[in-house]
N, C-alpha and C. Protein backbone atom coordinates (compact mmCIF):
# COMPACT_ATOMS: atom_id res chain seq x y z
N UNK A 1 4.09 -53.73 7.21
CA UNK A 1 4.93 -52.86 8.00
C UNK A 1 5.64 -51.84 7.10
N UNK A 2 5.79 -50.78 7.97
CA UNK A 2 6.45 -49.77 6.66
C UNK A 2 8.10 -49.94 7.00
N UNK A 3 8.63 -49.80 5.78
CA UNK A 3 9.93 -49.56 5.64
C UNK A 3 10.56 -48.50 5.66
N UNK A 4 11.65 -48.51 7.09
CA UNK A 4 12.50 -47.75 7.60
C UNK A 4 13.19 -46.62 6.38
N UNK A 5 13.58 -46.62 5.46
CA UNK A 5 13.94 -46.05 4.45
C UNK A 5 12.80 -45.26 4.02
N UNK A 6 11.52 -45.61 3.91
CA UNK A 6 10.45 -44.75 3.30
C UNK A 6 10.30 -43.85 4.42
N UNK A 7 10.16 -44.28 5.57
CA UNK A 7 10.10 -43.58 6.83
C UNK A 7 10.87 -42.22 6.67
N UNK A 8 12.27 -42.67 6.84
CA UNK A 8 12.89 -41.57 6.48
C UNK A 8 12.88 -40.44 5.56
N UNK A 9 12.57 -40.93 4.14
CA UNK A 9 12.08 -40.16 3.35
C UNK A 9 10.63 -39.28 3.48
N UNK A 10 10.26 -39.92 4.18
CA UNK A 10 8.71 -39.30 4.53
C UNK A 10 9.35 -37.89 5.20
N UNK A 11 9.84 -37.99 6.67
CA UNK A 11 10.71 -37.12 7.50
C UNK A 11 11.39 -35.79 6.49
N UNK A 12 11.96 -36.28 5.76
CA UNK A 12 12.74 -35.46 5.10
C UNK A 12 12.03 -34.85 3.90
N UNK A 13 10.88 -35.25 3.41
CA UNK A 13 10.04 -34.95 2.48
C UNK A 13 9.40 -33.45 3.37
N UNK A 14 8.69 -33.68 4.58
CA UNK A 14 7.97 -33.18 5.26
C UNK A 14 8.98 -32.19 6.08
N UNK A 15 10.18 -32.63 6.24
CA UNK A 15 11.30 -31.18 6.80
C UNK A 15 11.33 -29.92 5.57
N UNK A 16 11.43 -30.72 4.47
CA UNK A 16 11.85 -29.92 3.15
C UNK A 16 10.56 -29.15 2.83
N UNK A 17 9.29 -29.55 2.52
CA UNK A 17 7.97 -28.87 2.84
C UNK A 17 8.03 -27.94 3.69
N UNK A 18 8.00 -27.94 4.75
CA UNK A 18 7.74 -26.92 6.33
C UNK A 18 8.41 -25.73 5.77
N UNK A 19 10.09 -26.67 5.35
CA UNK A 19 11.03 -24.78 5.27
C UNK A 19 10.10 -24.44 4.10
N UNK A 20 10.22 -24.81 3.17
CA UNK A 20 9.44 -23.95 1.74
C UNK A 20 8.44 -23.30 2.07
N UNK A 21 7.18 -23.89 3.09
CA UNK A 21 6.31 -22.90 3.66
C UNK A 21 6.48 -21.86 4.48
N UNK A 22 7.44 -22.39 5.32
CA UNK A 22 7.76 -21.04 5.80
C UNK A 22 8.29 -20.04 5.11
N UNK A 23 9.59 -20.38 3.99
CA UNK A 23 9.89 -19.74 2.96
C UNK A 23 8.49 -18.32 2.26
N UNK A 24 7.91 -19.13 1.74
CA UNK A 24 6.44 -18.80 1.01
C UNK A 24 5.91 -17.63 1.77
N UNK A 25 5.64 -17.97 2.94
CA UNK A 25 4.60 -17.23 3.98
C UNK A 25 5.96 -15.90 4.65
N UNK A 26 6.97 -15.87 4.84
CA UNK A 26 8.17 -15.10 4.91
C UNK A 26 8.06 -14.14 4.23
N UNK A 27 8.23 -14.46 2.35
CA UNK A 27 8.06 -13.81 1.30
C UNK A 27 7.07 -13.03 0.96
N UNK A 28 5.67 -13.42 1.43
CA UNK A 28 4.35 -12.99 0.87
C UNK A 28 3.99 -12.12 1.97
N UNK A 29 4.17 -12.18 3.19
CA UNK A 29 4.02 -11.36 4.21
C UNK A 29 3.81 -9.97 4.19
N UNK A 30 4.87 -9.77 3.78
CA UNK A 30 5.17 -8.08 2.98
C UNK A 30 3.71 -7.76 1.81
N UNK A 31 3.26 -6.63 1.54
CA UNK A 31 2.02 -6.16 0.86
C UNK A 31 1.98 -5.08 0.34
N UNK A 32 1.86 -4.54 -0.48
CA UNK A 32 1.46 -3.44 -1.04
C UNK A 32 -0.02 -2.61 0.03
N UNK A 33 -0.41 -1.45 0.29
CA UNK A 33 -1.18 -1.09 0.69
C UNK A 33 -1.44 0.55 -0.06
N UNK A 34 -2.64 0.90 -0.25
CA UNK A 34 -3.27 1.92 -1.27
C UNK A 34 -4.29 2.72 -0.27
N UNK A 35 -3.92 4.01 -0.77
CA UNK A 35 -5.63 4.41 0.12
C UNK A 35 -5.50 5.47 -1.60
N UNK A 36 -6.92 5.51 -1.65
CA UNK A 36 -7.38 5.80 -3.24
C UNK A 36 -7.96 7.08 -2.96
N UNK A 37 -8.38 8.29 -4.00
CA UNK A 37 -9.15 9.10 -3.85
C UNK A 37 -10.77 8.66 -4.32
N UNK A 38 -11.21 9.38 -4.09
CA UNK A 38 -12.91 9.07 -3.91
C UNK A 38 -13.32 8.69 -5.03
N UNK A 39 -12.28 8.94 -6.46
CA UNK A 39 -13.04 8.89 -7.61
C UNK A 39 -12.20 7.23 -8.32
N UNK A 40 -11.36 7.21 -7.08
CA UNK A 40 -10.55 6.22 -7.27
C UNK A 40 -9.23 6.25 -8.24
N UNK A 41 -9.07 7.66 -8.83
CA UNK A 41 -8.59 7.95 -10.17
C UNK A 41 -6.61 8.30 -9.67
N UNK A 42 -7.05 8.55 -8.09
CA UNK A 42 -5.23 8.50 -7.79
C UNK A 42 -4.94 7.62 -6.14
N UNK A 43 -4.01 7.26 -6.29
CA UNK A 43 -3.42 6.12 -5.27
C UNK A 43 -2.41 6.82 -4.83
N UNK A 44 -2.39 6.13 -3.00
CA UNK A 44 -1.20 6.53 -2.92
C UNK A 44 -0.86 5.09 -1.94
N UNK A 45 0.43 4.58 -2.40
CA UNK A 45 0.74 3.00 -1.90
C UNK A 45 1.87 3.48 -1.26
N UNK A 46 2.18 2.38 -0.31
CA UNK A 46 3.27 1.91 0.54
C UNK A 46 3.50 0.20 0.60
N UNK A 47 4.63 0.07 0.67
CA UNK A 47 4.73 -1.16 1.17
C UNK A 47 4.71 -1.39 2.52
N UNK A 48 4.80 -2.70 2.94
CA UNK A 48 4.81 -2.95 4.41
C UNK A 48 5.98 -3.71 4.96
N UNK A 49 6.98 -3.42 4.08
CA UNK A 49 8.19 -4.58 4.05
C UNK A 49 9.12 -3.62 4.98
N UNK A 50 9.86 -4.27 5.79
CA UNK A 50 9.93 -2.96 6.94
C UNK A 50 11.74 -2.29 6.22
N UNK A 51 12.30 -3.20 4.67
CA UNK A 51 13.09 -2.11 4.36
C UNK A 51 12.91 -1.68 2.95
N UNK A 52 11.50 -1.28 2.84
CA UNK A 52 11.19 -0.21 1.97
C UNK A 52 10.59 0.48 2.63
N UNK A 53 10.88 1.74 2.36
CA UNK A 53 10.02 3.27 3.07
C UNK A 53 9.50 4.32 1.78
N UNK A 54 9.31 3.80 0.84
CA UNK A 54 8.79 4.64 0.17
C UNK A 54 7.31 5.21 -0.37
N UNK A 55 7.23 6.22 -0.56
CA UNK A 55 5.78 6.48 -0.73
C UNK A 55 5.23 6.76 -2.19
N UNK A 56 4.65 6.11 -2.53
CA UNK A 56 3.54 6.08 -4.43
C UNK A 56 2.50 7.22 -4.26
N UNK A 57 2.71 8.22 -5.33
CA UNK A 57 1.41 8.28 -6.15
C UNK A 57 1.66 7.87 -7.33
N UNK A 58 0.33 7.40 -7.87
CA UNK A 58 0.12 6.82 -8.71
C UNK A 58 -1.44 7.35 -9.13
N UNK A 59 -1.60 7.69 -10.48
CA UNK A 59 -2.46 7.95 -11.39
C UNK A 59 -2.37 7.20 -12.17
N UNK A 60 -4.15 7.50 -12.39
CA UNK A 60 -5.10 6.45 -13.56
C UNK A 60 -5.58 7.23 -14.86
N UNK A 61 -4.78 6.85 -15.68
CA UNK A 61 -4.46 7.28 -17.14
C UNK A 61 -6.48 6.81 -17.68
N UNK A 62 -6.81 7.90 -18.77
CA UNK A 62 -8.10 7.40 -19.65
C UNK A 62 -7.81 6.24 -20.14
N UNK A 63 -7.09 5.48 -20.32
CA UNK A 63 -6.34 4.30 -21.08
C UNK A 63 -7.00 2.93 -20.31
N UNK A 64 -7.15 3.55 -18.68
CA UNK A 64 -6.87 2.58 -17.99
C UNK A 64 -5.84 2.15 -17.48
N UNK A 65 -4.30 2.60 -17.85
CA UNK A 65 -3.13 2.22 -17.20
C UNK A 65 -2.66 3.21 -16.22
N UNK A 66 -1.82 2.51 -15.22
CA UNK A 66 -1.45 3.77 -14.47
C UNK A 66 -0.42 3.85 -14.53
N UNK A 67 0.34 5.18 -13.97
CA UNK A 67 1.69 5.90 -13.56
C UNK A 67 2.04 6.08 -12.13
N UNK A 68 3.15 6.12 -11.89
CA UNK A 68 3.63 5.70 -10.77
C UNK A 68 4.51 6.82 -10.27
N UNK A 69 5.17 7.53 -9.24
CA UNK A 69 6.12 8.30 -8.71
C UNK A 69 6.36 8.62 -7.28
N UNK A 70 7.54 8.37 -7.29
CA UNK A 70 7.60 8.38 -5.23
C UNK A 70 7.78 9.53 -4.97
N UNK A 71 6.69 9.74 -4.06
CA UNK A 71 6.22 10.73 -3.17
C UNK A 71 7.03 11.14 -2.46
N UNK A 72 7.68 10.16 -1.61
CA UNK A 72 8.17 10.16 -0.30
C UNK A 72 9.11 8.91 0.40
N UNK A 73 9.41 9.09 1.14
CA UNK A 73 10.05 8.20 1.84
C UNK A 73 9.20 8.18 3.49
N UNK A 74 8.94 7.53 3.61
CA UNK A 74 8.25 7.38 5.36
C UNK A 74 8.87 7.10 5.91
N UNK A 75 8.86 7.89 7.21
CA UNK A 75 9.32 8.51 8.28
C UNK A 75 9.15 8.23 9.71
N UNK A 76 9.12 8.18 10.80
CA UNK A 76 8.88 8.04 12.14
C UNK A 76 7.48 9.37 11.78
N UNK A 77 6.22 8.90 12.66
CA UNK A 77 5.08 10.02 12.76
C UNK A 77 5.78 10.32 13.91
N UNK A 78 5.37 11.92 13.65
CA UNK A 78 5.82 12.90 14.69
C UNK A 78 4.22 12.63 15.71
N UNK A 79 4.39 12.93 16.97
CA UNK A 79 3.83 12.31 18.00
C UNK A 79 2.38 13.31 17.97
N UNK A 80 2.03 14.80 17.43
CA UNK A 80 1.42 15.63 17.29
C UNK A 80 0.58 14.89 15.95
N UNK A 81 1.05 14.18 15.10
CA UNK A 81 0.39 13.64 14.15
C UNK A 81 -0.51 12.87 14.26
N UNK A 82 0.62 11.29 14.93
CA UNK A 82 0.01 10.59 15.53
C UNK A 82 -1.41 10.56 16.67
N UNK A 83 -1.20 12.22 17.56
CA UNK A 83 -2.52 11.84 17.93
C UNK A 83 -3.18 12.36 17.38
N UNK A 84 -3.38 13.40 16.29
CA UNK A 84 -4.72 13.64 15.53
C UNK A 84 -5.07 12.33 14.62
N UNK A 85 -4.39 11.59 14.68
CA UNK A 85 -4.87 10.77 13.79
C UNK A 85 -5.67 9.74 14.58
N UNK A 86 -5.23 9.22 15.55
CA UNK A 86 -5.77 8.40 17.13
C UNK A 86 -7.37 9.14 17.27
N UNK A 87 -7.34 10.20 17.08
CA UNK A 87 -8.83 11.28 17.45
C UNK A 87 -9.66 10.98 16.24
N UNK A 88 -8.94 10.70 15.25
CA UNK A 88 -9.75 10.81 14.38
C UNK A 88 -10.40 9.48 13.84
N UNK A 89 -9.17 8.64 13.91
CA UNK A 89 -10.12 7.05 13.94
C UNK A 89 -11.10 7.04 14.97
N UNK A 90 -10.71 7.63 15.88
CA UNK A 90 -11.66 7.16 17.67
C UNK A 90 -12.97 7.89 16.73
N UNK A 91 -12.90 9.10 16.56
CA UNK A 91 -13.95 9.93 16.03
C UNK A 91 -14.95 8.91 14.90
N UNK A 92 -14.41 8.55 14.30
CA UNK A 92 -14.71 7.89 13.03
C UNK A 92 -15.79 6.47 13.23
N UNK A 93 -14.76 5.32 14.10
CA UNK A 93 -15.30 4.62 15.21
C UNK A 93 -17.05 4.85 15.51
N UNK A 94 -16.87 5.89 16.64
CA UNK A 94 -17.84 6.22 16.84
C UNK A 94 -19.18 6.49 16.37
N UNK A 95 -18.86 7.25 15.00
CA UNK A 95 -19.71 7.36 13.84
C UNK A 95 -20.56 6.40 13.30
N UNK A 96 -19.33 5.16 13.25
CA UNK A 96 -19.48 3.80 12.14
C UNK A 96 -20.66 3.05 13.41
């Protein structure tokens, strides 16, 4: 038979786990995201963390290392943007 005391500890082992995962998965959520030029040689990143708004370019040094500088800060898309851009995935879509 198991003992009431281990029991408990089991409980509390497995409460203390859950938060840390949730912890983990909270934390990691957030991402870096890049769209590259064709030669791959400049980036431009955002995060996805909803309180950073800033915008990267970033260049690729002959070295191999890169450089970094904010672009921008992101903004609400203006609604004229937004749908050329809607046209243009749809467009794209279609293609693929």
């Amino acid at each position: 038979m198991t003992n009431p005391k281990n029991l408990g500890f089991v409980k509390w082992a497995l409460l203390v786990a859950s938060i840390f995962g949730l912890t983990v998965s909270v934390v990691s959520a957030a991402e870096t995201v890049c769209g590259y030029t064709k030669n791959r040689q400049t980036a431009f990143c955002y995060s996805t963390a909803k309180d950073d708004n800033d915008v990267w370019r970033c260049d690729k040094h002959a070295d191999g290392t890169w450089s970094c500088y904010k672009l921008a800060t992101k903004v609400d898309t203006p609604p004229d943007l937004k749908d050329a851009l809607t046209k243009a995935r749809a467009a794209t879509s279609k293609a693929n």
